[in-house]
C-alpha atoms as a PDB file:
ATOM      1  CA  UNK A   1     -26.620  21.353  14.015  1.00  0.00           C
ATOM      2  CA  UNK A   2     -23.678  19.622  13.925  1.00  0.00           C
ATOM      3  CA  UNK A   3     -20.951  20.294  16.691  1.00  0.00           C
ATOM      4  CA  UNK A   4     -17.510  20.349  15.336  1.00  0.00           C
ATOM      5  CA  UNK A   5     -14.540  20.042  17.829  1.00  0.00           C
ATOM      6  CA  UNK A   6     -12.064  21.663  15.883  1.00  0.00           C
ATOM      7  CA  UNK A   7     -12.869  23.951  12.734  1.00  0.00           C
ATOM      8  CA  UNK A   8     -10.235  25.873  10.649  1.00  0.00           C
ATOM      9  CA  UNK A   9     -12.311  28.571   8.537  1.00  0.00           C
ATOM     10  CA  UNK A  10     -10.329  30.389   5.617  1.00  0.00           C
ATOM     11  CA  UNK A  11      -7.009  30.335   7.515  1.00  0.00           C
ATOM     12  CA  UNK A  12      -4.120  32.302   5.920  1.00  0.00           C
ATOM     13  CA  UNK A  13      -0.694  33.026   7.585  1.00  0.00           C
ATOM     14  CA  UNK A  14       2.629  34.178   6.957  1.00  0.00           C
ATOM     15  CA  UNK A  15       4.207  32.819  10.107  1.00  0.00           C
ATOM     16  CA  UNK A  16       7.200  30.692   9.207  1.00  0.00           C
ATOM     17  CA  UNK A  17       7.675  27.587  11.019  1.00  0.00           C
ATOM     18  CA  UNK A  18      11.821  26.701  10.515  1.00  0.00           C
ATOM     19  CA  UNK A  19      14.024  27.414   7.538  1.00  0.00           C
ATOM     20  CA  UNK A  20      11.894  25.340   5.121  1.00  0.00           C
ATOM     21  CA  UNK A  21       9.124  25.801   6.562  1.00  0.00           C
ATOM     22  CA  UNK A  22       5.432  28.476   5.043  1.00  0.00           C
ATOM     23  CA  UNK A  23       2.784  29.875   5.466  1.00  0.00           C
ATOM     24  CA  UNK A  24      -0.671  28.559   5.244  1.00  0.00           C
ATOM     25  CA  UNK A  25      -3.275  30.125   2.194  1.00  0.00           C
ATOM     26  CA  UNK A  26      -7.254  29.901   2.607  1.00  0.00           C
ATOM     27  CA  UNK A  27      -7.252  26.154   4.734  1.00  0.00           C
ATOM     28  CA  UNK A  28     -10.626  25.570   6.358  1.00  0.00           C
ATOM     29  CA  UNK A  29     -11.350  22.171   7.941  1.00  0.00           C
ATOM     30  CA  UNK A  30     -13.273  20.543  10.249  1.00  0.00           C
ATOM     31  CA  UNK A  31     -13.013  18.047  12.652  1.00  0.00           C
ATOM     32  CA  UNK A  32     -16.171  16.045  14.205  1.00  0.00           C
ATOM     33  CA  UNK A  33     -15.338  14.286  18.015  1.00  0.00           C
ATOM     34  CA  UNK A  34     -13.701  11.070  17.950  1.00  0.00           C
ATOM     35  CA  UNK A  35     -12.469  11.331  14.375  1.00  0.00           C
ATOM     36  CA  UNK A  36      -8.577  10.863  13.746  1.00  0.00           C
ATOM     37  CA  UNK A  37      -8.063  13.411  10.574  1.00  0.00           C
ATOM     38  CA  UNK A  38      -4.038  13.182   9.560  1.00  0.00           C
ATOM     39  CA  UNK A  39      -2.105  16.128   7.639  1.00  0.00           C
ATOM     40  CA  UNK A  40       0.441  14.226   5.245  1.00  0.00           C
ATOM     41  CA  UNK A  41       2.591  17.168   2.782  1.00  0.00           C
ATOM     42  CA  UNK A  42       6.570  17.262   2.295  1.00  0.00           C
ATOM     43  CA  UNK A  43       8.967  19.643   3.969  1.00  0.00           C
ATOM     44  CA  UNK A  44       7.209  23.266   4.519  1.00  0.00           C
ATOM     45  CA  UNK A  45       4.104  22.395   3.418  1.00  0.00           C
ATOM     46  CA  UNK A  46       2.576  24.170   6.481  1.00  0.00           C
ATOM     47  CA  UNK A  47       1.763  20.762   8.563  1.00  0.00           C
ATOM     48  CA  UNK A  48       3.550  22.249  11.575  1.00  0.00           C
ATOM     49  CA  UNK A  49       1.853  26.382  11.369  1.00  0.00           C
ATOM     50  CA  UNK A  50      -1.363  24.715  10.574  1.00  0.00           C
ATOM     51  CA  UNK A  51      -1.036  22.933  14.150  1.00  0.00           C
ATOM     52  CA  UNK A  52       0.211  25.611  15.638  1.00  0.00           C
ATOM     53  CA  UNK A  53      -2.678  28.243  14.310  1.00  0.00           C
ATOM     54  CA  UNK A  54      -5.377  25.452  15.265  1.00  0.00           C
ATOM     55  CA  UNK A  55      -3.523  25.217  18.722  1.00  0.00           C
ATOM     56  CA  UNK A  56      -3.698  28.557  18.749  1.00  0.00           C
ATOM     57  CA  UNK A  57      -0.222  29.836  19.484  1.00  0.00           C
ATOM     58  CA  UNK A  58      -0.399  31.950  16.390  1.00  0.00           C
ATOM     59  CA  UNK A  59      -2.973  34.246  14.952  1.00  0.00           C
ATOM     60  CA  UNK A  60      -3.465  33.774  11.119  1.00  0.00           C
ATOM     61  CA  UNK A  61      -3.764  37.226   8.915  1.00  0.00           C
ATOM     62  CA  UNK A  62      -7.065  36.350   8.191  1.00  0.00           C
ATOM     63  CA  UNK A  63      -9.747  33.648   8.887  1.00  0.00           C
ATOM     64  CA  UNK A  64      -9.858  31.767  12.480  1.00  0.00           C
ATOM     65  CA  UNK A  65      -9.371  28.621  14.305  1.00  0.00           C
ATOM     66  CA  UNK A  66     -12.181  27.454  16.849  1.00  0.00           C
ATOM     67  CA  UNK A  67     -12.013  24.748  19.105  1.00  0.00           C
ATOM     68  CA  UNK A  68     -16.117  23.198  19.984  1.00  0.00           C
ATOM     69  CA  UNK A  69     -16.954  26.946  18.719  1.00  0.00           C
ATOM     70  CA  UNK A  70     -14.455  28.869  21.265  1.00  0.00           C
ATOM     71  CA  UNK A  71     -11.981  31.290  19.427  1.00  0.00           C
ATOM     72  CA  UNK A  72      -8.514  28.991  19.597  1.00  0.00           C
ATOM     73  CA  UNK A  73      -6.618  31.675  21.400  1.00  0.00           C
ATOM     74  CA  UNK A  74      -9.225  32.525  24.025  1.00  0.00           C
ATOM     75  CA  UNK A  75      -7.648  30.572  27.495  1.00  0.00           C
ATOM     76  CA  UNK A  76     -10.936  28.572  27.891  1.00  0.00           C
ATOM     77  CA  UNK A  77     -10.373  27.268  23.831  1.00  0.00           C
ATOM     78  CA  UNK A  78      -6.380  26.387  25.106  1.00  0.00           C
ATOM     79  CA  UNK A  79      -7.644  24.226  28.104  1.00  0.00           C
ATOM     80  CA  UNK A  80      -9.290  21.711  25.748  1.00  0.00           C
ATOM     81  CA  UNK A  81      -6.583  21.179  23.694  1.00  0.00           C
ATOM     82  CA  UNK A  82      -3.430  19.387  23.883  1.00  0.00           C
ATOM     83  CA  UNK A  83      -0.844  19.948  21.535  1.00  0.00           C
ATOM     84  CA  UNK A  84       2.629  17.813  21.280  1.00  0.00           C
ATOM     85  CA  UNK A  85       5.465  19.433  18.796  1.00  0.00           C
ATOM     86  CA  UNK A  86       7.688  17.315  16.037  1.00  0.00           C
ATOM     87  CA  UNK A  87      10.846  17.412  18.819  1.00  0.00           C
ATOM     88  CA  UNK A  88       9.421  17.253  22.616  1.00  0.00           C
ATOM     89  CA  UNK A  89      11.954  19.098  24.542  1.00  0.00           C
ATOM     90  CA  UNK A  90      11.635  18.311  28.439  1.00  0.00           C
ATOM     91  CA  UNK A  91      14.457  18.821  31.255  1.00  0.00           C
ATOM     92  CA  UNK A  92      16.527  15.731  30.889  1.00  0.00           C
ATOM     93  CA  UNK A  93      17.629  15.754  34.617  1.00  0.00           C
ATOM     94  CA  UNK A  94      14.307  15.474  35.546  1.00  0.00           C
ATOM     95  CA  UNK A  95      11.845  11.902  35.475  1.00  0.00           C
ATOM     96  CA  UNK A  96       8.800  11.050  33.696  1.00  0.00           C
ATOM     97  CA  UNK A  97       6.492  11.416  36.394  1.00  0.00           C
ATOM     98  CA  UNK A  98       8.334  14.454  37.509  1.00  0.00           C
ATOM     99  CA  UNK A  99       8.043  16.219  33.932  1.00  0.00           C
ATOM    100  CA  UNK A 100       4.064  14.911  34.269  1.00  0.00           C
ATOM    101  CA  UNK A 101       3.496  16.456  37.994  1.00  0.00           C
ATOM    102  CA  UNK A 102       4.577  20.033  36.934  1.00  0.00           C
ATOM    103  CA  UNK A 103       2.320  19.985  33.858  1.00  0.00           C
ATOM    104  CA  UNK A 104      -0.648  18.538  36.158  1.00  0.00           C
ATOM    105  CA  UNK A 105      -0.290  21.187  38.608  1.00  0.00           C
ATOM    106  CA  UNK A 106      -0.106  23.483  35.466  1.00  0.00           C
ATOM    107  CA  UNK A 107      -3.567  22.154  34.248  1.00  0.00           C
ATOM    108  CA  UNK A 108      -5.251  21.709  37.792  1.00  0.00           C
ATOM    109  CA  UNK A 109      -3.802  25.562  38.307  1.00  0.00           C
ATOM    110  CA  UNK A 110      -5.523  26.668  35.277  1.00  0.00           C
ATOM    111  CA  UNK A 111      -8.507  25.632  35.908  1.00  0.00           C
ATOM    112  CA  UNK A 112      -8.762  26.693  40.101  1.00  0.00           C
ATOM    113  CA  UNK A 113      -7.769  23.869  41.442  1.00  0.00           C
ATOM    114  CA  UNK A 114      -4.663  24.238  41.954  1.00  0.00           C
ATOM    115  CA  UNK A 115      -2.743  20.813  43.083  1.00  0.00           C
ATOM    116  CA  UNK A 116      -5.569  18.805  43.922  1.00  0.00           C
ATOM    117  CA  UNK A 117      -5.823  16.070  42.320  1.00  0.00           C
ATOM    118  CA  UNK A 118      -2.599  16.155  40.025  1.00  0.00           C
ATOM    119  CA  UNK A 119      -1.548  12.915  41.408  1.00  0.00           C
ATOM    120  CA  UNK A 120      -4.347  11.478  39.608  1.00  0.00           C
ATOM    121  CA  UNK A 121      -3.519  13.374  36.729  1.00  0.00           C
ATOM    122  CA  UNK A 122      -0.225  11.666  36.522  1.00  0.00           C
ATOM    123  CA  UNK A 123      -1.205   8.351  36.925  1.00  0.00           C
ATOM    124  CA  UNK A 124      -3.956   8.532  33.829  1.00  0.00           C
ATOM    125  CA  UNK A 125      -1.463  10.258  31.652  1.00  0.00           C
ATOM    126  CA  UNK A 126       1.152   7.724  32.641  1.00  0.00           C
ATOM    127  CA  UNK A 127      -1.544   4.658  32.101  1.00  0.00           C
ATOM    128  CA  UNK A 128      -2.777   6.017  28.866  1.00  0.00           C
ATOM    129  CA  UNK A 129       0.521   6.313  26.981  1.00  0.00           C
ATOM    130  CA  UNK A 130       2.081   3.403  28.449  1.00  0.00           C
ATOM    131  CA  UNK A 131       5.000   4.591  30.494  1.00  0.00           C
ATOM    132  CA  UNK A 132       4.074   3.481  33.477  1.00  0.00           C
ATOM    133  CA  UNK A 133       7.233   0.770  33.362  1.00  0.00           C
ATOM    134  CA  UNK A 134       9.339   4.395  32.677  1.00  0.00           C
ATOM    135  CA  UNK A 135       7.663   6.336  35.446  1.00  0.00           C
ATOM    136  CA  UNK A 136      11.321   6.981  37.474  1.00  0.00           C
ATOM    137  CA  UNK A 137      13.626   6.881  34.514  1.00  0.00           C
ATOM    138  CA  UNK A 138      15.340  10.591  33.713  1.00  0.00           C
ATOM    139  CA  UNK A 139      13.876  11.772  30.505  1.00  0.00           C
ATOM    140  CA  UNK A 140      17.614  12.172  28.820  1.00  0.00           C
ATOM    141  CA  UNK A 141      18.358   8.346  29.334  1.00  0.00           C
ATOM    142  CA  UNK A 142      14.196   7.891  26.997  1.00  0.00           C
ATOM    143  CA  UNK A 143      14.897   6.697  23.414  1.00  0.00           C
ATOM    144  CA  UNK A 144      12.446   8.370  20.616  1.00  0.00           C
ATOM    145  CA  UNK A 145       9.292   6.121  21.174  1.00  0.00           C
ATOM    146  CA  UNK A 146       9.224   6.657  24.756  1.00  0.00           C
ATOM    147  CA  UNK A 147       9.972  10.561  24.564  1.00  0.00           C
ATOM    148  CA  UNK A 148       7.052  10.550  21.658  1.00  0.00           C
ATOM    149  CA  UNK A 149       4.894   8.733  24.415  1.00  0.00           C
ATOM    150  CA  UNK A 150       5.680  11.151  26.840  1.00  0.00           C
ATOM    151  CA  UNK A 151       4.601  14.343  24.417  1.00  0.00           C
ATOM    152  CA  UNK A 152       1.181  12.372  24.136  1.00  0.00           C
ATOM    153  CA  UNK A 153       0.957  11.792  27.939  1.00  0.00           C
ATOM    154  CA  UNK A 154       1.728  15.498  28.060  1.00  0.00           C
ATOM    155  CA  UNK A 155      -0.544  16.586  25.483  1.00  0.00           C
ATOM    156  CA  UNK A 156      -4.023  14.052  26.736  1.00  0.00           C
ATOM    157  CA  UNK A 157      -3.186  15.278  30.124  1.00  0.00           C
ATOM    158  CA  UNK A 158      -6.248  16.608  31.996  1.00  0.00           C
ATOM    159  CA  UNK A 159      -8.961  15.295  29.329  1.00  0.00           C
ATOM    160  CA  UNK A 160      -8.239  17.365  26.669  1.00  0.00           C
ATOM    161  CA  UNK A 161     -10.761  16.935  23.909  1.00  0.00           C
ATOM    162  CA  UNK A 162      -8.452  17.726  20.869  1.00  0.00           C
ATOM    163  CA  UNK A 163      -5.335  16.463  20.351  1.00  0.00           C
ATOM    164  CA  UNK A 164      -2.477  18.177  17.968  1.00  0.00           C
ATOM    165  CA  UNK A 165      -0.122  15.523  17.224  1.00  0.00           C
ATOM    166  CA  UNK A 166       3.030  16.621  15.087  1.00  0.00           C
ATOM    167  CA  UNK A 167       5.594  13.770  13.377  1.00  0.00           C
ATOM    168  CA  UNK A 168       4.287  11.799  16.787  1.00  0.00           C
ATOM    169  CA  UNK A 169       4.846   8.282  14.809  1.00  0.00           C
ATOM    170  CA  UNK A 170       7.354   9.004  12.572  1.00  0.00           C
ATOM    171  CA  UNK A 171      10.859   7.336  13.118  1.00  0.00           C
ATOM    172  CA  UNK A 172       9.580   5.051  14.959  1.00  0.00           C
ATOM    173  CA  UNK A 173      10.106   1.339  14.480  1.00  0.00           C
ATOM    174  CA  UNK A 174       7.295  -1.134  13.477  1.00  0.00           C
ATOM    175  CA  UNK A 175       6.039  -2.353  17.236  1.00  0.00           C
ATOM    176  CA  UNK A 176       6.519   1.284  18.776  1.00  0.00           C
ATOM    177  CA  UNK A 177       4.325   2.843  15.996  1.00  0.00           C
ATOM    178  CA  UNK A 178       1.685   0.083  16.040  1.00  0.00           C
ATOM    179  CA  UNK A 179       1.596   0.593  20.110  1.00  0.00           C
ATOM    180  CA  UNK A 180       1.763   4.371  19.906  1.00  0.00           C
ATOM    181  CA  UNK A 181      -1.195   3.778  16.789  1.00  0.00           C
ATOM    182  CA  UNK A 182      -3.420   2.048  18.988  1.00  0.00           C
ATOM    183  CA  UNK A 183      -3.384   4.648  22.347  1.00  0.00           C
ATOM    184  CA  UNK A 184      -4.475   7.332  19.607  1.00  0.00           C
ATOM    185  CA  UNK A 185      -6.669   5.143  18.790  1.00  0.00           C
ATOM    186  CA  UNK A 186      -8.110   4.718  22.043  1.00  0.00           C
ATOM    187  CA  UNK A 187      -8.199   8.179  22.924  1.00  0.00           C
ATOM    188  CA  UNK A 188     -10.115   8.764  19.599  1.00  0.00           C
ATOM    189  CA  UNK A 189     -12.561   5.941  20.758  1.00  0.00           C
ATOM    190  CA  UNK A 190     -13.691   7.933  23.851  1.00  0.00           C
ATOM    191  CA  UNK A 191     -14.516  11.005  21.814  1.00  0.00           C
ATOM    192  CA  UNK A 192     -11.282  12.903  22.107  1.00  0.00           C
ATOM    193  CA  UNK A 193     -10.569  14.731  18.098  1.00  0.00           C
ATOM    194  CA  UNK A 194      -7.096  13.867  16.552  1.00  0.00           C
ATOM    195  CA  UNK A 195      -5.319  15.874  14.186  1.00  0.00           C
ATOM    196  CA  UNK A 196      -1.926  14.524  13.445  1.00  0.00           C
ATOM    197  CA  UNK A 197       0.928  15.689  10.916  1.00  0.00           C
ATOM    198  CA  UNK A 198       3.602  13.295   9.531  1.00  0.00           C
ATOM    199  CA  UNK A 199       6.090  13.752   6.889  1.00  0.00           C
ATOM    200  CA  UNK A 200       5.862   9.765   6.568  1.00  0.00           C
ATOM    201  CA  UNK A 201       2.277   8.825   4.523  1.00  0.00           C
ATOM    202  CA  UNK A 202       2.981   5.595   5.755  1.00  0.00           C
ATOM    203  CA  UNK A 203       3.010   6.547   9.768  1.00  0.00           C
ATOM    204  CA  UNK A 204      -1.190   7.389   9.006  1.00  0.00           C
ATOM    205  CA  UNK A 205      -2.086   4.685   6.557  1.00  0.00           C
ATOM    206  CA  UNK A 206      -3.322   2.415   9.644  1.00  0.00           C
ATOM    207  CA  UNK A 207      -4.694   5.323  11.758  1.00  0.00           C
ATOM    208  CA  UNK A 208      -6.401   8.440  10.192  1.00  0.00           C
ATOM    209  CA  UNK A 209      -9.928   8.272   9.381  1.00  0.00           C
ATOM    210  CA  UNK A 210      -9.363  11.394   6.733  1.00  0.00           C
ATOM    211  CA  UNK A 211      -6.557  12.890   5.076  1.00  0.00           C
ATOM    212  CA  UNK A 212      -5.724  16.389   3.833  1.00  0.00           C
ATOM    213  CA  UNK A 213      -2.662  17.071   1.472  1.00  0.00           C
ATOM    214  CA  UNK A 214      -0.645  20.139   2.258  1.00  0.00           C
ATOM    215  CA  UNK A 215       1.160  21.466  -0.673  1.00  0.00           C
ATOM    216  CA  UNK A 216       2.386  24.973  -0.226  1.00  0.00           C
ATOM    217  CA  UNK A 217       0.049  25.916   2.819  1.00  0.00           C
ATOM    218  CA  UNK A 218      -2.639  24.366   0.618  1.00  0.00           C
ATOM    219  CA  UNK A 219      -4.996  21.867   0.796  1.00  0.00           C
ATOM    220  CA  UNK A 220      -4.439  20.338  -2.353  1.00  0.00           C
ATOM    221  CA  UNK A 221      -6.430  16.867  -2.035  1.00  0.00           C
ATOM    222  CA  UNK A 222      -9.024  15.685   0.774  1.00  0.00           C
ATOM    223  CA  UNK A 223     -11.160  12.646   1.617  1.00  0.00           C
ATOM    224  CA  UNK A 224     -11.842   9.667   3.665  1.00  0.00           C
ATOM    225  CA  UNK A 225      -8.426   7.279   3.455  1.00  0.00           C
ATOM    226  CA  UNK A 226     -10.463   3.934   2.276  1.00  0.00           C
ATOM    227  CA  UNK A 227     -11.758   5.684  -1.148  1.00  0.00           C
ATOM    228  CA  UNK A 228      -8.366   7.395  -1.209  1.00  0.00           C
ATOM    229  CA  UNK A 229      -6.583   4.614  -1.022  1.00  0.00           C
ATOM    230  CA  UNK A 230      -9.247   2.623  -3.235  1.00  0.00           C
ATOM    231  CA  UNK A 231      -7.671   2.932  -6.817  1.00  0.00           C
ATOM    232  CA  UNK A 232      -5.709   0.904  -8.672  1.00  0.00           C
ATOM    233  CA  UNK A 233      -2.115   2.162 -10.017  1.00  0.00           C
ATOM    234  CA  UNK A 234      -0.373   0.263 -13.243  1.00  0.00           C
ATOM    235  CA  UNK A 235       3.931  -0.255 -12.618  1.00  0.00           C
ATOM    236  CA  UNK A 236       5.462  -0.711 -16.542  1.00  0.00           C
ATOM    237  CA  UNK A 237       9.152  -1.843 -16.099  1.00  0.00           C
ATOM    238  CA  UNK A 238      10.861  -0.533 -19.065  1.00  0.00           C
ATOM    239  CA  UNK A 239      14.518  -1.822 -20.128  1.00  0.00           C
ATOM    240  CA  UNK A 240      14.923   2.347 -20.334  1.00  0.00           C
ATOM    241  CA  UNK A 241      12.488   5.275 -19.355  1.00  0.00           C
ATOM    242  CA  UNK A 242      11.320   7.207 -21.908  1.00  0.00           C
ATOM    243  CA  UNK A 243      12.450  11.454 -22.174  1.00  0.00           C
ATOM    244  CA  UNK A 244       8.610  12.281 -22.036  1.00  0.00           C
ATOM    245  CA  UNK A 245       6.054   9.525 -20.184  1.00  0.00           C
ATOM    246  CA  UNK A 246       2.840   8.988 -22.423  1.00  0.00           C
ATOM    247  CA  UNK A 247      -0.458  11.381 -21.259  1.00  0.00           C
ATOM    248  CA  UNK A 248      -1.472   9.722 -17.570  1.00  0.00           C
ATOM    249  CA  UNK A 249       1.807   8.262 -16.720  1.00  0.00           C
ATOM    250  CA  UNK A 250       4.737   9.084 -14.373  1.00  0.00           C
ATOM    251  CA  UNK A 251       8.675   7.906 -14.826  1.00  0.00           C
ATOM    252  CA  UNK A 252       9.934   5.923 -12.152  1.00  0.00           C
ATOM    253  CA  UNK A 253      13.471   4.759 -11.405  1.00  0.00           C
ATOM    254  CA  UNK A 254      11.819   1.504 -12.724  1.00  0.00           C
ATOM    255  CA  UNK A 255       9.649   2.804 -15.500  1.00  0.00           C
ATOM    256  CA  UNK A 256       6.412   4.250 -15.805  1.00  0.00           C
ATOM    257  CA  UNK A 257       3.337   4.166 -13.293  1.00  0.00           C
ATOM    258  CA  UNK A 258      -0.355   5.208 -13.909  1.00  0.00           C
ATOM    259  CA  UNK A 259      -3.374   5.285 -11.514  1.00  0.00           C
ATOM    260  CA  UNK A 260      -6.369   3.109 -13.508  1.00  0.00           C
ATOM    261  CA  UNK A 261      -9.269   5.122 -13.500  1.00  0.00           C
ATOM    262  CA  UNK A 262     -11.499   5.204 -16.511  1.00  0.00           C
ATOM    263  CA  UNK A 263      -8.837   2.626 -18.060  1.00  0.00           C
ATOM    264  CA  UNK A 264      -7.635  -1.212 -18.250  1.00  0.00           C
ATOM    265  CA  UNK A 265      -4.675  -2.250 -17.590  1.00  0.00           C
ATOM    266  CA  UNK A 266      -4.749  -3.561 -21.328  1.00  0.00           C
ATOM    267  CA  UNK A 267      -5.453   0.199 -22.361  1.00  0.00           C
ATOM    268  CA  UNK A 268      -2.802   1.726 -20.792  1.00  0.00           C
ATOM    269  CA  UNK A 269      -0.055  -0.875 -22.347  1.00  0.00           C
ATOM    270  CA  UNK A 270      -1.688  -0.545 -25.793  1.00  0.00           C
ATOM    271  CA  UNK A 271      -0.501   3.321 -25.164  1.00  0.00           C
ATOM    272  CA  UNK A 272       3.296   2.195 -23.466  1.00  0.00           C
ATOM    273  CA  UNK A 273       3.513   0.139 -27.101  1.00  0.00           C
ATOM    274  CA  UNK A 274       2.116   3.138 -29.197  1.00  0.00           C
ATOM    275  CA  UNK A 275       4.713   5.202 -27.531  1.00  0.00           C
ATOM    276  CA  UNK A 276       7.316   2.419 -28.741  1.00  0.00           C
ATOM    277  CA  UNK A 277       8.090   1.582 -25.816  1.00  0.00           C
ATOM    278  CA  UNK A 278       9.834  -1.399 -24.541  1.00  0.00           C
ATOM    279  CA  UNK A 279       8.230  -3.299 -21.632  1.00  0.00           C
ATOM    280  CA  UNK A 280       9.665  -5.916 -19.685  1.00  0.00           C
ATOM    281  CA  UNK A 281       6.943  -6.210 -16.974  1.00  0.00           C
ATOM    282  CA  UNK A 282       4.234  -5.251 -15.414  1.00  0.00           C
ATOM    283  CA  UNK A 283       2.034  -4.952 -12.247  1.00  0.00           C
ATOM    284  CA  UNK A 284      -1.192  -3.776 -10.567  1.00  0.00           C
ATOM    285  CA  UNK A 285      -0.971  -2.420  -6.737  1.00  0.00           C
ATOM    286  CA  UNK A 286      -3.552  -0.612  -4.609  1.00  0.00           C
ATOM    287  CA  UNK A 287      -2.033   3.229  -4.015  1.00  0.00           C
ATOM    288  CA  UNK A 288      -0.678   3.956  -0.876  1.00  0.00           C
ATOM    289  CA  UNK A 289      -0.688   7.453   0.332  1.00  0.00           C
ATOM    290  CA  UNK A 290       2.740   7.823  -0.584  1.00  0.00           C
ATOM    291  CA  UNK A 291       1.958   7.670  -4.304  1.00  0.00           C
ATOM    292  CA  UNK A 292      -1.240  10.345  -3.441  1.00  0.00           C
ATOM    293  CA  UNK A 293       1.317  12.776  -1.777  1.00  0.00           C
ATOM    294  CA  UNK A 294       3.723  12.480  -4.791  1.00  0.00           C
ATOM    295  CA  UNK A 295       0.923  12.675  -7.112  1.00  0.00           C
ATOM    296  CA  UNK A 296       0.001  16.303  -5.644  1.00  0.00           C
ATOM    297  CA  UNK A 297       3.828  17.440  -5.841  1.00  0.00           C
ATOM    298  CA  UNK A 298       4.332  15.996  -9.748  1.00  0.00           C
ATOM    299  CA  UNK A 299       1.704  18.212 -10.569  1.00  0.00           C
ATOM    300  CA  UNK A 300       2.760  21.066  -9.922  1.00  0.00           C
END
């Protein structure tokens, strides 16, 4: 039988996450150990209550979150996970290793220890998201990769075995998100689950394993990123875009686009010139999971 560390069965809930932000309608998912699963969707979607229900801070209407088969909101389901919000909010008066210390007596607390061994606690966190060189600087003097470093340190901290990562790599710059990219990474490697939200399709692209579309507090459109990302899509320049696009295609600022599947690229332009329209150019690109995201919204 297979053992799933994180498993969302039938989840539905009104809880509203922000002024934009909804509810979540019949999601189930599952997560295996060691697999990096990211939630892409725009605006109130439900990325953020979906991470919130699995974390379980909130308890759906109906349906349940379990984390390796525990109930999410039992205490013994919250010790194995480790959750890190969109905007980590820590004392800014206080250091990095100080903000660490209190959330590794926290942890060592929790589980009967009490302070033993939080020094050790620290030092793995610290180590494992790479702030050691920003151990003794105050937290309100941290830019945004370091502060989105931190809310990993602070979510890993104490072996946590799944991780609920929310806009963690978005707004970051190119060498902070390929850094912050690979620590996941290497926390997925020893087994730990990942299940990480970004408004940015891009942020994931290098990263997830799996995707699920939110649309709504649905899950619109699942599967592995590489056959995702597999198909082809057709861009038509056109000297001006048409009122209507022809059946299968999209208007652009540029044009038209269409994914090609079950077509040729000479297909689909016989159909652009039996629509009378006027191309200039075109090109073939692989989709990104940008166009997959916009694809789910269009449809509507």
């Amino acid at each position: 039988m297979t053992e799933y560390a994180l498993t969302l069965c039938d989840v539905t809930c009104d809880f509203r996450y922000g002024p934009r932000g909804s509810g979540l309608s019949g999601v189930s998912l599952a997560l295996l150990p060691g697999e990096v699963a990211g939630i892409v969707g725009p605006a109130g979607s439900g990325k953020s209550t979906l991470l919130q229900v699995a974390a379980g801070f909130v308890r759906p209407a109906a349906g349940e979150a379990r984390v390796c088969g525990i109930r999410a909101t039992e205490p013994i389901a919250r010790r194995l996970i480790g959750y890190a919000r969109d905007t980590p909010a820590y004392p800014s008066s206080l250091t990095v290793r100080e903000v660490l210390t209190y959330y590794a007596r926290l942890h060592r607390t929790a589980n009967g220890d009490r302070c033993a061994g939080a020094d050790g606690l620290v030092r793995e966190a610290l180590d494992l998201s790479g702030l050691v060189p920003a151990a003794d600087c105050d937290v309100g003097a941290l830019g945004r990769a370091d502060l989105q470093r931190l809310g990993v340190a602070q979510a890993a901290l104490g072996g946590r075995r799944v991780l609920l990562l929310d806009e963690t790599l978005s707004g970051l710059d190119a060498i902070a998100r390929r850094d912050l990219r690979a620590r996941i990474a290497r926390l997925a490697a020893t087994g730990v689950a990942v299940l990480i939200a970004a408004g940015d399709p891009a942020a994931l692209e290098r990263l997830a394993s799996r995707v699920l579309v939110l649309r709504a507090g649905r899950i619109v459109r699942a599967g592995p990123l590489a056959a995702l990302l597999g198909e082809r899509v057709l861009e038509v320049i056109l000297d001006a875009p048409p009122p209507e696009p022809p059946p299968g295609f999209r208007i652009t600022a540029a044009g038209l686009e269409a994914p090609l599947v079950g077509r040729t690229v000479e297909s689909a332009l016989a159909l652009c010139r039996a629509h009378r329209l006027a191309v200039r150019a075109s090109r073939v690109r692989v989709k990104s999971l940008e166009d997959i995201v916009l694809e789910t919204h269009d449809s509507r």
